[in-house]
Protein backbone atom coordinates (compact mmCIF):
# COMPACT_ATOMS: atom_id res chain seq x y z
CA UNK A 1 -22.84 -16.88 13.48
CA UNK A 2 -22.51 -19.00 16.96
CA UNK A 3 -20.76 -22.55 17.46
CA UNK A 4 -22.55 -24.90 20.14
CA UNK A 5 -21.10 -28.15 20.76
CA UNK A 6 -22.87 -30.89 23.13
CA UNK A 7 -20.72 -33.28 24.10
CA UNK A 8 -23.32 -35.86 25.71
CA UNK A 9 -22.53 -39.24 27.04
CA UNK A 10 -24.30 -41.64 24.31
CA UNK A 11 -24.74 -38.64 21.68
CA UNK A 12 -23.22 -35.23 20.15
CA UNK A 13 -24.44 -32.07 18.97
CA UNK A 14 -23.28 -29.57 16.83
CA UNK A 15 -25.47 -26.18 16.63
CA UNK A 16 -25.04 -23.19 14.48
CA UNK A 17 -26.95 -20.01 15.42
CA UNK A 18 -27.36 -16.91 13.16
CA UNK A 19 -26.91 -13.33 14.94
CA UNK A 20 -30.80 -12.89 15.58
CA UNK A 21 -30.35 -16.39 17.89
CA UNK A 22 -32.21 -18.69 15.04
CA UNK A 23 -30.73 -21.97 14.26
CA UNK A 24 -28.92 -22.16 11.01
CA UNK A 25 -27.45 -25.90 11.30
CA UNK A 26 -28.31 -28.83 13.72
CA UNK A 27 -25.90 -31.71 13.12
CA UNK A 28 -25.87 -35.22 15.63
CA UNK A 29 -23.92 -38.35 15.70
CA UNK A 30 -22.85 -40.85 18.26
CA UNK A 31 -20.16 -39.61 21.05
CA UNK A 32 -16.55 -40.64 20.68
CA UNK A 33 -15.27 -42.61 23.63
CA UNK A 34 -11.69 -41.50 24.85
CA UNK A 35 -10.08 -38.22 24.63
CA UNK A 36 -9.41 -38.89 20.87
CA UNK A 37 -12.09 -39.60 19.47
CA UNK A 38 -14.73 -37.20 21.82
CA UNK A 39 -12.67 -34.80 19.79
CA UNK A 40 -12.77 -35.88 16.66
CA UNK A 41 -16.49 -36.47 16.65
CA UNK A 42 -17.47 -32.85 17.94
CA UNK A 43 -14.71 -31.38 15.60
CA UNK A 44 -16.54 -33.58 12.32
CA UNK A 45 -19.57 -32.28 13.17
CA UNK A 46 -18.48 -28.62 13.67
CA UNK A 47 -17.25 -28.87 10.13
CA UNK A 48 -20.35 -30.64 8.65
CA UNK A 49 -22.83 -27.81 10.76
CA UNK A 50 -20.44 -25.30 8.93
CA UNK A 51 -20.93 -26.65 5.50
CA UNK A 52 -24.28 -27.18 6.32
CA UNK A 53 -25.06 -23.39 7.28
CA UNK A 54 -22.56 -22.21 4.11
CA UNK A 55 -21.21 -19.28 5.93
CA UNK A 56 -17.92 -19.59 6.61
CA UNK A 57 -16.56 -19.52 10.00
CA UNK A 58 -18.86 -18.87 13.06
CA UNK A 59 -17.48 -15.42 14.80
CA UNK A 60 -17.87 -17.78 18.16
CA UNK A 61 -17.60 -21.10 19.33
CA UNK A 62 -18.21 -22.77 22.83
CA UNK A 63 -18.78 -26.46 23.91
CA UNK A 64 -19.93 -28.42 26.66
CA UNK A 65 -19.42 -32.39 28.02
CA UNK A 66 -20.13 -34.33 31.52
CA UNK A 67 -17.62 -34.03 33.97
CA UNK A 68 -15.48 -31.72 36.37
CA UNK A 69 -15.14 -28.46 33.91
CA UNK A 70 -12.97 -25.95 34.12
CA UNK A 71 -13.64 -22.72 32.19
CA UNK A 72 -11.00 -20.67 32.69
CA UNK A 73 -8.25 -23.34 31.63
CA UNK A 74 -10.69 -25.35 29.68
CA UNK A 75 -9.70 -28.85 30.95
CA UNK A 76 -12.20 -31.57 31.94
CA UNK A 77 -11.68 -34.13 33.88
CA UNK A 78 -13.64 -37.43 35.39
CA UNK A 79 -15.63 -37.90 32.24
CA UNK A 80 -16.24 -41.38 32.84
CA UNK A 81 -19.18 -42.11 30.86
CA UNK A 82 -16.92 -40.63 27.71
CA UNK A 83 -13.51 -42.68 28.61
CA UNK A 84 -11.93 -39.62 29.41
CA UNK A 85 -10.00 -38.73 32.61
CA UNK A 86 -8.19 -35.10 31.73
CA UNK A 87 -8.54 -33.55 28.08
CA UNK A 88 -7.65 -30.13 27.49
CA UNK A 89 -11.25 -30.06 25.60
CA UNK A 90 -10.51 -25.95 24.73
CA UNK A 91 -6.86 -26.59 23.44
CA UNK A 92 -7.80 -29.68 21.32
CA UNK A 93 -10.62 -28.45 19.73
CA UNK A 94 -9.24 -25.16 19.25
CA UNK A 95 -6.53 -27.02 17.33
CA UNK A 96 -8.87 -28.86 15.25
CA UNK A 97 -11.48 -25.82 14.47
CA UNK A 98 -8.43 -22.93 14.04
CA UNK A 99 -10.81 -21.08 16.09
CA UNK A 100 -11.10 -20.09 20.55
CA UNK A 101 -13.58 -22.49 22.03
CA UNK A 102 -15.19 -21.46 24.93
CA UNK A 103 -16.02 -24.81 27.43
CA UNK A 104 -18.45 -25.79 30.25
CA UNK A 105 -20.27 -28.58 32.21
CA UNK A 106 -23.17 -29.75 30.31
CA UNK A 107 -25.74 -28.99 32.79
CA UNK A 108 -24.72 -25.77 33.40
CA UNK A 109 -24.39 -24.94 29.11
CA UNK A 110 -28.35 -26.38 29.24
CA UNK A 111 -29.45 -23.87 32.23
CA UNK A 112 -28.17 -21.09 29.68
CA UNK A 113 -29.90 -22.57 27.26
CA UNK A 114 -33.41 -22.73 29.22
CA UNK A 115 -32.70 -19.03 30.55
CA UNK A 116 -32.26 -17.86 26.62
CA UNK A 117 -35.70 -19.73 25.68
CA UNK A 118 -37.33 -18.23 29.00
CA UNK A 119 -35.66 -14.46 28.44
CA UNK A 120 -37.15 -14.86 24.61
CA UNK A 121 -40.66 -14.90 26.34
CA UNK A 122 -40.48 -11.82 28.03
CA UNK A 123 -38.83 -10.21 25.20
CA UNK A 124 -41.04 -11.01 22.77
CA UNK A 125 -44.59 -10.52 23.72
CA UNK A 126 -46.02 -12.21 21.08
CA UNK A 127 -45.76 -15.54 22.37
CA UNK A 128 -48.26 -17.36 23.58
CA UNK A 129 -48.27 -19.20 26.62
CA UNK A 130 -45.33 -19.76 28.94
CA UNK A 131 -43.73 -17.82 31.87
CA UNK A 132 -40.78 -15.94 31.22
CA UNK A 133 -37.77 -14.43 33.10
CA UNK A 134 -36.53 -11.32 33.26
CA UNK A 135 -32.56 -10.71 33.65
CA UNK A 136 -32.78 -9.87 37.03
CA UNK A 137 -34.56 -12.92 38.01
CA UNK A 138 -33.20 -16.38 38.76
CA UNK A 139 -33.69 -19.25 37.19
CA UNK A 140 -32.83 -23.35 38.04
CA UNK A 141 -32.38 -25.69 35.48
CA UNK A 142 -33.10 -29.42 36.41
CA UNK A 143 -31.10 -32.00 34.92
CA UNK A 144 -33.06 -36.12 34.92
CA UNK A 145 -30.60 -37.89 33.10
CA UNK A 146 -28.69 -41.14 34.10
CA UNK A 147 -28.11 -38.78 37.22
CA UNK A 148 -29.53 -35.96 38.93
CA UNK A 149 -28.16 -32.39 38.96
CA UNK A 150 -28.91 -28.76 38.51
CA UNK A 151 -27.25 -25.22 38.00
CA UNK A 152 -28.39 -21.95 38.60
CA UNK A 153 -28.70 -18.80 36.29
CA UNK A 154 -28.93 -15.59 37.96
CA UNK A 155 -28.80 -12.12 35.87
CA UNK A 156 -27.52 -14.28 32.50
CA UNK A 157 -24.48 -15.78 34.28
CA UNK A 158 -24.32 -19.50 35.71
CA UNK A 159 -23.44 -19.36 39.28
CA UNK A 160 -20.64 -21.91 40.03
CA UNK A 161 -19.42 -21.62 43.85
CA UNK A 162 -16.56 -23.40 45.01
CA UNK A 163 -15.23 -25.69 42.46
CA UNK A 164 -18.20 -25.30 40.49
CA UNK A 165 -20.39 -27.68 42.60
CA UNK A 166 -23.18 -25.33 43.42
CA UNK A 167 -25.99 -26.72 41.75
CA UNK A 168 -25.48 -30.82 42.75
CA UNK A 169 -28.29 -31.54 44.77
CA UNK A 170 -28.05 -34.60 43.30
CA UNK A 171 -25.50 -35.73 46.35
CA UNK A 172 -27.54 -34.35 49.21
CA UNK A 173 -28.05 -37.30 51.62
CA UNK A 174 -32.27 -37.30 52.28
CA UNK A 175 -33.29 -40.60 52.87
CA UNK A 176 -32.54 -44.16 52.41
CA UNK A 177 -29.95 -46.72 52.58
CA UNK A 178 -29.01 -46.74 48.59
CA UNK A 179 -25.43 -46.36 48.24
CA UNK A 180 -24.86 -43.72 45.81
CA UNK A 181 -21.85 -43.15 43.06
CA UNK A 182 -20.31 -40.44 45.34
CA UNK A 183 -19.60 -42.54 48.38
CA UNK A 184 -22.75 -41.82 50.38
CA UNK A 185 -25.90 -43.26 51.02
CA UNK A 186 -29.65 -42.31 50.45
CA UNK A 187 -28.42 -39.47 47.43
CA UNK A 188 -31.49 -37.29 46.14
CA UNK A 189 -30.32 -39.35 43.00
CA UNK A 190 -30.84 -42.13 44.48
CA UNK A 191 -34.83 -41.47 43.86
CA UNK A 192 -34.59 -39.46 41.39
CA UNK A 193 -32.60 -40.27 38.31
CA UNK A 194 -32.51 -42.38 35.19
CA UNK A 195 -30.24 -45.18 37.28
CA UNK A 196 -32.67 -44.88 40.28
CA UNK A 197 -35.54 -45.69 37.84
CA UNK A 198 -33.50 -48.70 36.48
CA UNK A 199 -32.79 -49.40 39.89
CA UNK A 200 -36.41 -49.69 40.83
CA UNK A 201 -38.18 -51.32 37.87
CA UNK A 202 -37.51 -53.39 35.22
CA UNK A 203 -39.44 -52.56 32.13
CA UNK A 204 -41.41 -55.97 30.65
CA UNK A 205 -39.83 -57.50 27.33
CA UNK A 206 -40.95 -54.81 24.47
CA UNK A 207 -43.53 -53.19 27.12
CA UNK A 208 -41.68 -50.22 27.10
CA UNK A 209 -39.60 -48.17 29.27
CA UNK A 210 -42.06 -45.56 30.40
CA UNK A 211 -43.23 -46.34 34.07
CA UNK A 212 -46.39 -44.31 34.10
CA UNK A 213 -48.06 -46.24 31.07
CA UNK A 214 -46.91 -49.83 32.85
CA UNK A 215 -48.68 -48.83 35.75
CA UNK A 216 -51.77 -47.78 33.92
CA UNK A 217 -52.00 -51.64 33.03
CA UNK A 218 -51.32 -52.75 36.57
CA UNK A 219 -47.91 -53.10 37.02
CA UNK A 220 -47.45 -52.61 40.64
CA UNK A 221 -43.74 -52.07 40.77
CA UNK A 222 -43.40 -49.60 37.54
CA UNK A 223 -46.13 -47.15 39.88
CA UNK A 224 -44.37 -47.83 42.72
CA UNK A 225 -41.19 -46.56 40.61
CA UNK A 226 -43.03 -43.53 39.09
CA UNK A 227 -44.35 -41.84 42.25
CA UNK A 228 -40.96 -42.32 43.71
CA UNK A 229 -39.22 -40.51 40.80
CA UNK A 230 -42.42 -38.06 41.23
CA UNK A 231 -41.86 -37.29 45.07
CA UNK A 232 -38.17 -36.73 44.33
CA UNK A 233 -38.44 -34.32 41.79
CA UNK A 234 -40.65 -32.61 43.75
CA UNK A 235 -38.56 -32.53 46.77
CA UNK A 236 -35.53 -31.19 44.37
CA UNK A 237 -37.62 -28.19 43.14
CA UNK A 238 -38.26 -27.72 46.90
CA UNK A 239 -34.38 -27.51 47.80
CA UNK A 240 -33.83 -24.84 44.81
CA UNK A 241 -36.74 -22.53 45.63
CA UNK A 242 -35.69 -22.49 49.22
CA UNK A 243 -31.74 -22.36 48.48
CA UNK A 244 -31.66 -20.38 45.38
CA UNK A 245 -34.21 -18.29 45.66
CA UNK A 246 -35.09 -19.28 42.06
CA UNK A 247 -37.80 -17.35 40.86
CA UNK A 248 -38.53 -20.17 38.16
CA UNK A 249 -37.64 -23.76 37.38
CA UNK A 250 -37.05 -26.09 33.96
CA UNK A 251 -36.78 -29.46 33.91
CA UNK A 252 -35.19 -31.37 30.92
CA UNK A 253 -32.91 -34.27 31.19
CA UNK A 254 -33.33 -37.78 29.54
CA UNK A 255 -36.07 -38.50 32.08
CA UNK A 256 -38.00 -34.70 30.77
CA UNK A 257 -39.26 -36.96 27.37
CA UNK A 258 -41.43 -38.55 29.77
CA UNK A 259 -43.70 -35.92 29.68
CA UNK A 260 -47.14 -35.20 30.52
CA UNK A 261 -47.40 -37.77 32.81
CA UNK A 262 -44.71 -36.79 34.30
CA UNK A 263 -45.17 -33.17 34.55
CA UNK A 264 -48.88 -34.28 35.91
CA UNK A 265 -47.21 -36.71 38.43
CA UNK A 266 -44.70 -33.62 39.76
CA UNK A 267 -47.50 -31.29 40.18
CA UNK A 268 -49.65 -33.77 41.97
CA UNK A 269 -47.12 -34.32 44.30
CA UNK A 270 -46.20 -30.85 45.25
CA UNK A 271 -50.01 -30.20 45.72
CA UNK A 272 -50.60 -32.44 48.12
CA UNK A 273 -47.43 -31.42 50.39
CA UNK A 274 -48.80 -27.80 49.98
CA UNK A 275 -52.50 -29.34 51.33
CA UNK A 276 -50.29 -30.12 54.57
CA UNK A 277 -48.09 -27.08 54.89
CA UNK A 278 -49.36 -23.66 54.33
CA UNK A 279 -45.58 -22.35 54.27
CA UNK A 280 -45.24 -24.54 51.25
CA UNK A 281 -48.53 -23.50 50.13
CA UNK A 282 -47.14 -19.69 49.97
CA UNK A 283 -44.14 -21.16 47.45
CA UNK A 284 -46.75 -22.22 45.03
CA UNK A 285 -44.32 -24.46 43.70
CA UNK A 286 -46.66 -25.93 41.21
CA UNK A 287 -46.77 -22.74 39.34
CA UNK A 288 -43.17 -22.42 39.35
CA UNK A 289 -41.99 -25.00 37.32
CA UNK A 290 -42.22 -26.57 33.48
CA UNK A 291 -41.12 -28.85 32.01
CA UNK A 292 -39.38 -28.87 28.63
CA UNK A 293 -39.95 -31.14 25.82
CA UNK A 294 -36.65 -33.77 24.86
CA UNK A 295 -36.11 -32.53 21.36
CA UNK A 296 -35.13 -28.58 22.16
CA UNK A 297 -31.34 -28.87 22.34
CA UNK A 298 -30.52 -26.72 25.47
CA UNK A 299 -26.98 -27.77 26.11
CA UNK A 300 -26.02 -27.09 22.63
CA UNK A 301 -27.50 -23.84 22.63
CA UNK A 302 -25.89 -22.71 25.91
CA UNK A 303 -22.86 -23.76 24.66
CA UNK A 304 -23.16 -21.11 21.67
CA UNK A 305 -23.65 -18.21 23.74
CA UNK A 306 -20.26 -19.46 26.37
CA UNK A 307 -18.65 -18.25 22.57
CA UNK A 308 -20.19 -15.29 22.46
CA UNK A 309 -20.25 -14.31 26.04
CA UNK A 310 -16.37 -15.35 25.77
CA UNK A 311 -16.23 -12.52 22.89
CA UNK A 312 -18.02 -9.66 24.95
CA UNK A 313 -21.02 -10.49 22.84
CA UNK A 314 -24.81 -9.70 23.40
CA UNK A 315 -26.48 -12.65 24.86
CA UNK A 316 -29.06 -14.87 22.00
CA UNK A 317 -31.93 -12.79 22.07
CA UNK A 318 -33.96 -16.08 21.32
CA UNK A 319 -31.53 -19.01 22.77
CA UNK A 320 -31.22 -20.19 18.83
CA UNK A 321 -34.85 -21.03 18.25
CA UNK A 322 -36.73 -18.46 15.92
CA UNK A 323 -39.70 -16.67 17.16
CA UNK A 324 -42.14 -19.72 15.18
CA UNK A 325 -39.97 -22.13 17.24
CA UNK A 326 -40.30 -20.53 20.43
CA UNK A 327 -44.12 -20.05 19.72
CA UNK A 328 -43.81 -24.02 19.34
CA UNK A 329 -42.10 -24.67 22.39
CA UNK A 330 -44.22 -22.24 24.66
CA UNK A 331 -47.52 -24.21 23.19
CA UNK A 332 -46.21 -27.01 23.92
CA UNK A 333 -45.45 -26.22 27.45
CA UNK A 334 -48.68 -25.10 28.35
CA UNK A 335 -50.22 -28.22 26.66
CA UNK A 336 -48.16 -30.40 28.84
């Protein structure tokens, strides 16, 4: 049995994962704000997935929150959308659990998460649909939240860099005069983000807050908005391929439960900039992406196997979704 904890900015989840990588518990509440209570939330609904699964301790446990993260002393710090500023996350909730907790950025927990769910494909040959990755293959994770980021996974490990900023396209300067949260001006996330869409349109009273069906009734700004976000996203899975080398590409993020129309709006996009460029016709960057639907709790599951990587264990063989749930998932990719 594997731990996951998700430590999100408006919401928390804990996972627990049986040895064969199928979820055995799924518990959520509403984040803590402030070192205190971001513990105490994650630490109540450790205890409740526990209960909830009804096999005693998990053999691992790993968790994952926003912020600067570092793994090897498990302290986070700059948290800001959780009130926290430094919290020895690892000590605390080892404390609280009695057990080692493994800890990592969010984004980077989810990009285990897709790899696991991608690695399941190729493993198991019985599922339909979807393009898999094999371990010697790397894979990008894109992150459209409230900002814009992404991390890599190359051979089952998350490559980090210096100071564990590889991955933050996010704060590459491409165009624009929008000052940006870091400092700069004209940010990737600056077009492409949850903020950036805020930034750009604001949703009618009770119309919604999806910008492609607003500008399927006319609303001139809302399209405006959407083929922004659209040509951004595309120019981010651009910057991956050609600095990562990433042989494949998942999107998820707030923004991902936008879905078909905005999977359709990405891939329009990148066609048309491969009509003009036959080197970025050779990418085929339209094939090398999906998208993956909201629900599918990535960060939570990546977060399980930090424990078990932390204990020399085997990676999930199915990223905590049983083969019927992956089947699920891969449909629903290729129906998007």
């Amino acid at each position: 049995m594997r731990l996951g904890l998700d430590i999100g900015g408006t919401k928390t989840a804990a996972a627990i994962l049986h040895d064969d990588g199928s979820l055995a518990a799924l518990r959520t509440a509403p984040s803590g704000f402030g070192g205190d209570q971001v513990v105490g939330v994650a630490a109540s609904l450790a205890w409740d997935a526990m209960a909830e699964a009804g096999h005693g301790r998990p053999d691992s446990m790993g968790a994952c929150m926003p912020g600067l993260v570092d793994p090897s002393t498990g302290v986070v710090r700059h948290a800001v959308n959780l009130g926290v500023e430094t919290l020895n996350l690892a000590g605390e909730l080892e404390q609280l659990l009695g057990s080692p907790v493994a800890v990592e950025n969010d984004v980077k927990a989810a990009a285990l998460g897709a790899y696991g769910i991608l690695a399941a494909r190729t493993a198991d040959g019985s599922v339909p649909g979807g393009s898999g990755v094999s371990h010697d293959e790397t894979l990008a994770y894109l992150n459209l939240g409230t900002g814009l980021a992404a991390s890599v996974v190359r051979n089952g490990l998350v490559l980090r860099g210096p100071d564990g900023m590889l991955g933050e396209i996010g704060h590459l300067p491409v165009a624009g005069d929008t000052p940006c949260a870091c400092g700069q001006v004209g940010c990737l996330e600056t077009l492409t983000s949850g903020s950036a869409l805020a930034r750009m349109w604001t949703p009618p009273p009770g119309g919604g807050r999806d910008p492609f069906t607003a500008a399927l009734t006319g609303d001139r700004q809302a399209r405006e908005a959407a083929e922004t976000l659209c040509r951004g996203v595309a120019l981010a899975i651009q910057i991956l391929v050609l600095s990562t080398g990433a042989h494949r590409i998942i999107i998820g993020g707030g923004l991902a439960a936008l879905g078909p129309a905005l999977l359709q709006g990405i891939q329009s996009e990148l066609e048309r900039r491969a009509d003009k460029s036959l080197f970025l016709e050779s990418l085929r960057l339209p094939d090398r992406f999906e998208l993956l639907p909201a629900d599918i709790p990535l960060a939570a599951l990546g977060a399980a196997a930090l424990g078990a990587a932390a204990l020399g264990a085997a990676a999930l063989p199915a990223a905590g979704l049983p083969r019927q749930e992956t089947a699920r998932l891969a449909a629903l990719t290729c129906t998007l």
